[in-house]
Protein backbone atom coordinates (compact mmCIF):
# COMPACT_ATOMS: atom_id res chain seq x y z
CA UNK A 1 -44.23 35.15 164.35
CA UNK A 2 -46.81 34.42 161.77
CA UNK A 3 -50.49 33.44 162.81
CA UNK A 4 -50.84 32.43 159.13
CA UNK A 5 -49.92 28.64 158.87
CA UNK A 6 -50.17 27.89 154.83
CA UNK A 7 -49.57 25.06 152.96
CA UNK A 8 -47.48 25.38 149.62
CA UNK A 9 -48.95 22.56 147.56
CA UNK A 10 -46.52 23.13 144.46
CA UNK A 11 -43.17 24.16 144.96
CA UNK A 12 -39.88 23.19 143.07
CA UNK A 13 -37.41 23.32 145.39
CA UNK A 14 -34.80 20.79 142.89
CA UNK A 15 -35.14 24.26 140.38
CA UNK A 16 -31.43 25.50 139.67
CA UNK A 17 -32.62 28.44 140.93
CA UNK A 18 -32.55 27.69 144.59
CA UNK A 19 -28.52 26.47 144.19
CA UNK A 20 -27.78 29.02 146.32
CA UNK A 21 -28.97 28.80 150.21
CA UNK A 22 -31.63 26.19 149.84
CA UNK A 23 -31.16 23.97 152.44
CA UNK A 24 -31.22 27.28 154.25
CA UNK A 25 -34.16 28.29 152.64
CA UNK A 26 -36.53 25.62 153.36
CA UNK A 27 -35.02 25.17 157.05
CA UNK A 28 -36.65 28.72 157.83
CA UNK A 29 -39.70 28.17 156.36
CA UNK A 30 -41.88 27.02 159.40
CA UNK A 31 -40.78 30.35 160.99
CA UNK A 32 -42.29 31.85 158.06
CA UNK A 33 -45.66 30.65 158.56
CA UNK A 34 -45.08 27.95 156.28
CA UNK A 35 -46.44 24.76 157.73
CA UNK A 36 -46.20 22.30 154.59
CA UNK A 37 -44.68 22.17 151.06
CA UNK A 38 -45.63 19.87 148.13
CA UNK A 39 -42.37 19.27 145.80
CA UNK A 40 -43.60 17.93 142.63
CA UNK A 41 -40.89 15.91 140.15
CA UNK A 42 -40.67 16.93 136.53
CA UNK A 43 -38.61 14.11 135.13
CA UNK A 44 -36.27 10.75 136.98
CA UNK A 45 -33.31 13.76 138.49
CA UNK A 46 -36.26 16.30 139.53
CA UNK A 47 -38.51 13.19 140.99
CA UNK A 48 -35.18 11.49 142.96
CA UNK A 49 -33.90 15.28 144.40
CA UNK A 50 -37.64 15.88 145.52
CA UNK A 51 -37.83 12.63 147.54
CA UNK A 52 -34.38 13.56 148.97
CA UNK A 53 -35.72 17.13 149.79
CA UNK A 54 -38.37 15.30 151.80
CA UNK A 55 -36.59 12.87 152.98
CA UNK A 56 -34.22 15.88 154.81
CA UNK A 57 -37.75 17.80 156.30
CA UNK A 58 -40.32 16.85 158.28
CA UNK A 59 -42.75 19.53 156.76
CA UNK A 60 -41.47 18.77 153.43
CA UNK A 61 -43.65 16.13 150.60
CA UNK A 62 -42.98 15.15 147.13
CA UNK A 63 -44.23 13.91 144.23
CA UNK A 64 -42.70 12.12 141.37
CA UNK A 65 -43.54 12.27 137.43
CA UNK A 66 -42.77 13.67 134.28
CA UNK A 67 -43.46 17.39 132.93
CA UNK A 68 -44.56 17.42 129.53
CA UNK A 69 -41.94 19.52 128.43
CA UNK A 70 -39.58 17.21 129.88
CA UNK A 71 -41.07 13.84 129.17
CA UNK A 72 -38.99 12.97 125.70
CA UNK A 73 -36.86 10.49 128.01
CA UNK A 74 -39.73 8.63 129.40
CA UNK A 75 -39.87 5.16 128.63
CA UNK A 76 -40.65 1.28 130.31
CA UNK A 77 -37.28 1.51 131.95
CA UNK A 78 -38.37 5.07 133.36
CA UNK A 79 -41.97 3.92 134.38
CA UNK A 80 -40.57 1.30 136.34
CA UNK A 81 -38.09 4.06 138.26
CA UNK A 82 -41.15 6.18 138.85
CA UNK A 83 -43.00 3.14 140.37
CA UNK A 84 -40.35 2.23 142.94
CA UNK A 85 -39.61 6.23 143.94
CA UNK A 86 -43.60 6.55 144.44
CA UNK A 87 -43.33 3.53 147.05
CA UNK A 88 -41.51 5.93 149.36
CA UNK A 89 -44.02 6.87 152.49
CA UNK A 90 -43.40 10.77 152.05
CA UNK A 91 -44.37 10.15 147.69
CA UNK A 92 -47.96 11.80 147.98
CA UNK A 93 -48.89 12.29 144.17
CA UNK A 94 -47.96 11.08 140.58
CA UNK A 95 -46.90 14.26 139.26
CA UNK A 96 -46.54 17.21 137.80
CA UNK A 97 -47.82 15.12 134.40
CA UNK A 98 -50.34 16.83 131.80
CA UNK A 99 -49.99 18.19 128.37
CA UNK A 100 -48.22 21.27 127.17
CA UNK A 101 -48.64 23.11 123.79
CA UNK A 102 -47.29 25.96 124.35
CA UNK A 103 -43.28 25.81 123.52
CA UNK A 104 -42.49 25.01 120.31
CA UNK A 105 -39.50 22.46 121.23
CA UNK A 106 -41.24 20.09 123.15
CA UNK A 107 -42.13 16.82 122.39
CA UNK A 108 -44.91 15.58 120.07
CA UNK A 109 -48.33 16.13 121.24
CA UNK A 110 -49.28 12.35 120.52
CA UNK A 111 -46.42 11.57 122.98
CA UNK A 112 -46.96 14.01 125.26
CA UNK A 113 -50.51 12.43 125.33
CA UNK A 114 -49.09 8.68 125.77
CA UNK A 115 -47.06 9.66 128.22
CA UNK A 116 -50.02 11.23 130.23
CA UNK A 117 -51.94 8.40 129.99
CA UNK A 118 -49.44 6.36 131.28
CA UNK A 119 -48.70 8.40 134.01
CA UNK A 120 -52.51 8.42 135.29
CA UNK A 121 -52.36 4.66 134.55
CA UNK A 122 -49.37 4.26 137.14
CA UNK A 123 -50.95 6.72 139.31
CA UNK A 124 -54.45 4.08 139.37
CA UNK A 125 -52.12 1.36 140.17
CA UNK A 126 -50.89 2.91 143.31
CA UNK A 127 -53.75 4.28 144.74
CA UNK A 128 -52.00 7.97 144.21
CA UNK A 129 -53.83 11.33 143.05
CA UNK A 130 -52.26 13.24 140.22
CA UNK A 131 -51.16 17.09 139.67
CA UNK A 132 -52.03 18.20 136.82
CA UNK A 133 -49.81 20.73 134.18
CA UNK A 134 -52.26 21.93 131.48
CA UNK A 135 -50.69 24.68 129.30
CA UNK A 136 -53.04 25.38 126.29
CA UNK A 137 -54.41 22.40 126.27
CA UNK A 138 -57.41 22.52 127.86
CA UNK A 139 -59.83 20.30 125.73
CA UNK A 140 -57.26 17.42 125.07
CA UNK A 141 -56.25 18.05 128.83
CA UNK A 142 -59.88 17.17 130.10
CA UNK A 143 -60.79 14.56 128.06
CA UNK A 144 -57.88 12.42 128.97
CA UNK A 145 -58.74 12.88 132.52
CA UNK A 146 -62.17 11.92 131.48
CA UNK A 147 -60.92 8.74 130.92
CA UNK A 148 -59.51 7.71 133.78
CA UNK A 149 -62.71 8.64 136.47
CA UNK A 150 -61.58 6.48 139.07
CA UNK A 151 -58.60 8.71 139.52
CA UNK A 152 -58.58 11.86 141.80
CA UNK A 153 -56.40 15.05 141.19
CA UNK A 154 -55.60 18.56 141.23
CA UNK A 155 -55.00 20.81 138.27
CA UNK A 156 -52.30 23.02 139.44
CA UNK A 157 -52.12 26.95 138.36
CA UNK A 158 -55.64 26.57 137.13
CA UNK A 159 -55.93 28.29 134.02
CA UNK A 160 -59.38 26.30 132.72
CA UNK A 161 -62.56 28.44 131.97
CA UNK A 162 -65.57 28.29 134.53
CA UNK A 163 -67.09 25.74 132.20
CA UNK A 164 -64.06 23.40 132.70
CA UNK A 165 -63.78 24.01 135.91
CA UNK A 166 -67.29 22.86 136.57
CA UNK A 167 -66.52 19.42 134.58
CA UNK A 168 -63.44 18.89 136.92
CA UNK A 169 -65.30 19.34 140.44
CA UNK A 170 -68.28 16.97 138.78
CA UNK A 171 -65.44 14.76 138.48
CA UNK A 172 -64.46 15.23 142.17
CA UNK A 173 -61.04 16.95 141.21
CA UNK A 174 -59.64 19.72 142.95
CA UNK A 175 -58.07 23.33 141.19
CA UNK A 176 -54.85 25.38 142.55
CA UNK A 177 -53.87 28.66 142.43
CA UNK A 178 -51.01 31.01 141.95
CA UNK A 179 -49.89 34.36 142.51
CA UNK A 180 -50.90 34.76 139.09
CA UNK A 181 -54.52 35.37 141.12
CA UNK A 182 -53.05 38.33 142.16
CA UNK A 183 -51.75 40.01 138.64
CA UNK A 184 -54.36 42.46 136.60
CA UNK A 185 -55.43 40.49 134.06
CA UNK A 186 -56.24 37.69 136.54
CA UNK A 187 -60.46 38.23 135.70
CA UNK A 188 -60.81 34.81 134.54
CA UNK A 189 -59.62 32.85 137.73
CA UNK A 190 -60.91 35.22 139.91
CA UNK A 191 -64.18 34.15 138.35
CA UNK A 192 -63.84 30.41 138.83
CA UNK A 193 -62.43 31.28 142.49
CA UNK A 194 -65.98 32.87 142.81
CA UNK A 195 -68.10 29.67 141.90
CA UNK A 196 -65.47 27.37 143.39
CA UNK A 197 -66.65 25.77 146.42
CA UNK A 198 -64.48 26.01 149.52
CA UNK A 199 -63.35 22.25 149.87
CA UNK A 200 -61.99 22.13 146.23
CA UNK A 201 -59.51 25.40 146.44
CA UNK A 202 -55.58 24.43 146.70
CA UNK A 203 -52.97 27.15 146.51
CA UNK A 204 -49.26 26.84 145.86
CA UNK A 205 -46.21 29.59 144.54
CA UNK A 206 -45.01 27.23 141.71
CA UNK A 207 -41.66 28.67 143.24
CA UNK A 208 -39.17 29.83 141.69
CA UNK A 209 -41.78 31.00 139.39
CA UNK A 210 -45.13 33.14 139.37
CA UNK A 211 -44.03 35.36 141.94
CA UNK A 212 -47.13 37.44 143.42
CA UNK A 213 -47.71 40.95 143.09
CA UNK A 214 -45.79 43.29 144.86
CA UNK A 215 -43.13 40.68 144.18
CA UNK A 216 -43.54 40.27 140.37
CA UNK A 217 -40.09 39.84 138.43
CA UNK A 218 -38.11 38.61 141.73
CA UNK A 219 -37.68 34.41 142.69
CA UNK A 220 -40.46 32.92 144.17
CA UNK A 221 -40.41 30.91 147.26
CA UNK A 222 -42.75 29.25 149.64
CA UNK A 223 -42.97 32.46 152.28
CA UNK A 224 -45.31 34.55 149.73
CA UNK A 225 -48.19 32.19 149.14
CA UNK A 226 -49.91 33.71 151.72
CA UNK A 227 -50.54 36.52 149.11
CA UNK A 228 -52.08 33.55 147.57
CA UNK A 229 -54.28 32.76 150.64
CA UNK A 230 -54.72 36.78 151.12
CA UNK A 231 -56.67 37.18 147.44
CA UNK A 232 -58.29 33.84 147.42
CA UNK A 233 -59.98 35.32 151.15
CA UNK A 234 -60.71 38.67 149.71
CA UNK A 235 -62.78 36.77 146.80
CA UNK A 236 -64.26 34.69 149.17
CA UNK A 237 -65.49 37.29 151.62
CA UNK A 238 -63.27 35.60 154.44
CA UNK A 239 -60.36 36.49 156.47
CA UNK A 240 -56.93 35.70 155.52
CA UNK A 241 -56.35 33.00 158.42
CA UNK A 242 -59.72 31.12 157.30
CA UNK A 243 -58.79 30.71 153.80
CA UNK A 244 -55.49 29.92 155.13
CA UNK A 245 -56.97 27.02 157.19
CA UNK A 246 -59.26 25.91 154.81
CA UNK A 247 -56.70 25.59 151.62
CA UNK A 248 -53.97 24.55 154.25
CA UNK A 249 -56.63 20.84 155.43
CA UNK A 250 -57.82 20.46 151.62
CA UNK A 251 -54.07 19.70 151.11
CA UNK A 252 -53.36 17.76 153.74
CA UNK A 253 -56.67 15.71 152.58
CA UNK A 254 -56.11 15.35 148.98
CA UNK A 255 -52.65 14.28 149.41
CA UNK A 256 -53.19 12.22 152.35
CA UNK A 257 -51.07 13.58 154.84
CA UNK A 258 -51.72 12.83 158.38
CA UNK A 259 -48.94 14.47 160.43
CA UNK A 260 -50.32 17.63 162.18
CA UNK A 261 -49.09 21.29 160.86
CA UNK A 262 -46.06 22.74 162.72
């Protein structure tokens, strides 16, 4: 039995990759130590499986938005579907929204940009936070949540400089962290997870993806963000089961969630 209770703030549980055994999946993963998960939506079929997904687990939240690699179908029509999935009571964020210049393919940067806006805009409406997806974007990524400073948020899988990271807690935002923390080349975050103060660290597994060391290569899932909690401690100078804790009520304060852990 784990003494660990965590809280995976960004999971994708609608992924293709979980086809297979994910109702199982989930259903064992309070025995795991796992007392709450955070599905995020990437577009209108990602958004509608999440709520489902919560709708079928207690310990189970979602949020509802479009990816910018995924956002080339949003439109009014769209907005207004987003709207009336966010009124559901387990809908804790607008998200996972941002900007993405990375691949190639995806869709203009001006719309990707539009559509981010809009997103935050909805998100002010509703009195919801946002998750963030910034993927080399960092300076048109800020200042468009610069505009929008009555909105709170979290930039997931912070990958920001300390400098950024800085402007963002200013701002009153909160950062989030992978099992990319726990890869080599991680000097950067480690850094910011240095400076960070206590109440603004989130972590997450971004499952199926960014699967921690000694697990690199294999499908991510919920069970192995402790190794998140486990290097976010050792930075820290705590013990595993603080920075559990701590990370574990951030979430359950950012997004609002009032239920007790299992």
């Amino acid at each position: 039995m784990f003494t660990m209770r965590v809280f995976d703030t960004h999971a994708h549980y609608d992924s293709g990759a979980f086809s297979d055994g994910r109702m199982e999946l989930l259903a064992s993963m309070p025995e795991q130590g796992v007392s709450l998960i955070l599905n995020p939506g990437c577009d209108l079929e990602s958004s509608r499986t999440a709520v489902a997904l919560a709708e079928q687990f207690p310990f189970v939240y979602a949020a509802v938005g479009f990816h910018p690699s995924d956002c080339g179908s949003f439109s009014d029509k769209a907005a207004e579907e987003l709207r009336r999935l966010a009124a559901h009571p387990k809908v804790k964020a607008i998200g996972e929204i941002g900007l993405d210049y990375y691949w190639k393919d995806n869709p203009p940067r001006e719309f990707q940009q539009e559509v981010f806006h809009r997103q935050m805009e909805l998100a002010e409406e509703l009195n919801l936070p946002v998750i963030v997806h910034d993927r080399e974007a960092h300076q048109d990524c800020l200042e468009a949540v610069k505009q929008h400073p009555d909105l709170t948020g979290v930039y997931h899988c912070y990958s920001g400089s300390l400098e950024d990271a800085k402007v963002l807690v200013k701002l009153g935002w909160m950062l989030s962290f992978t099992g990319v923390i726990t890869y080599k080349n991680a000097r950067k975050s480690l850094e910011v997870i240095r400076w960070l103060p206590l109440d603004r660290i989130m972590i997450e597994t971004d499952s199926p993806y960014l699967t921690p060391e000694p697990f690199r290569g294999r499908r991510n899932d919920s069970s192995k963000v402790h190794l998140v909690a486990e290097a976010i401690a050792r930075v820290k100078g705590l013990s595993p089961e603080e920075a559990a804790r701590i990370t574990l009520e951030n979430g359950k304060r950012f997004f609002n969630i009032q239920e007790a852990s299992l």
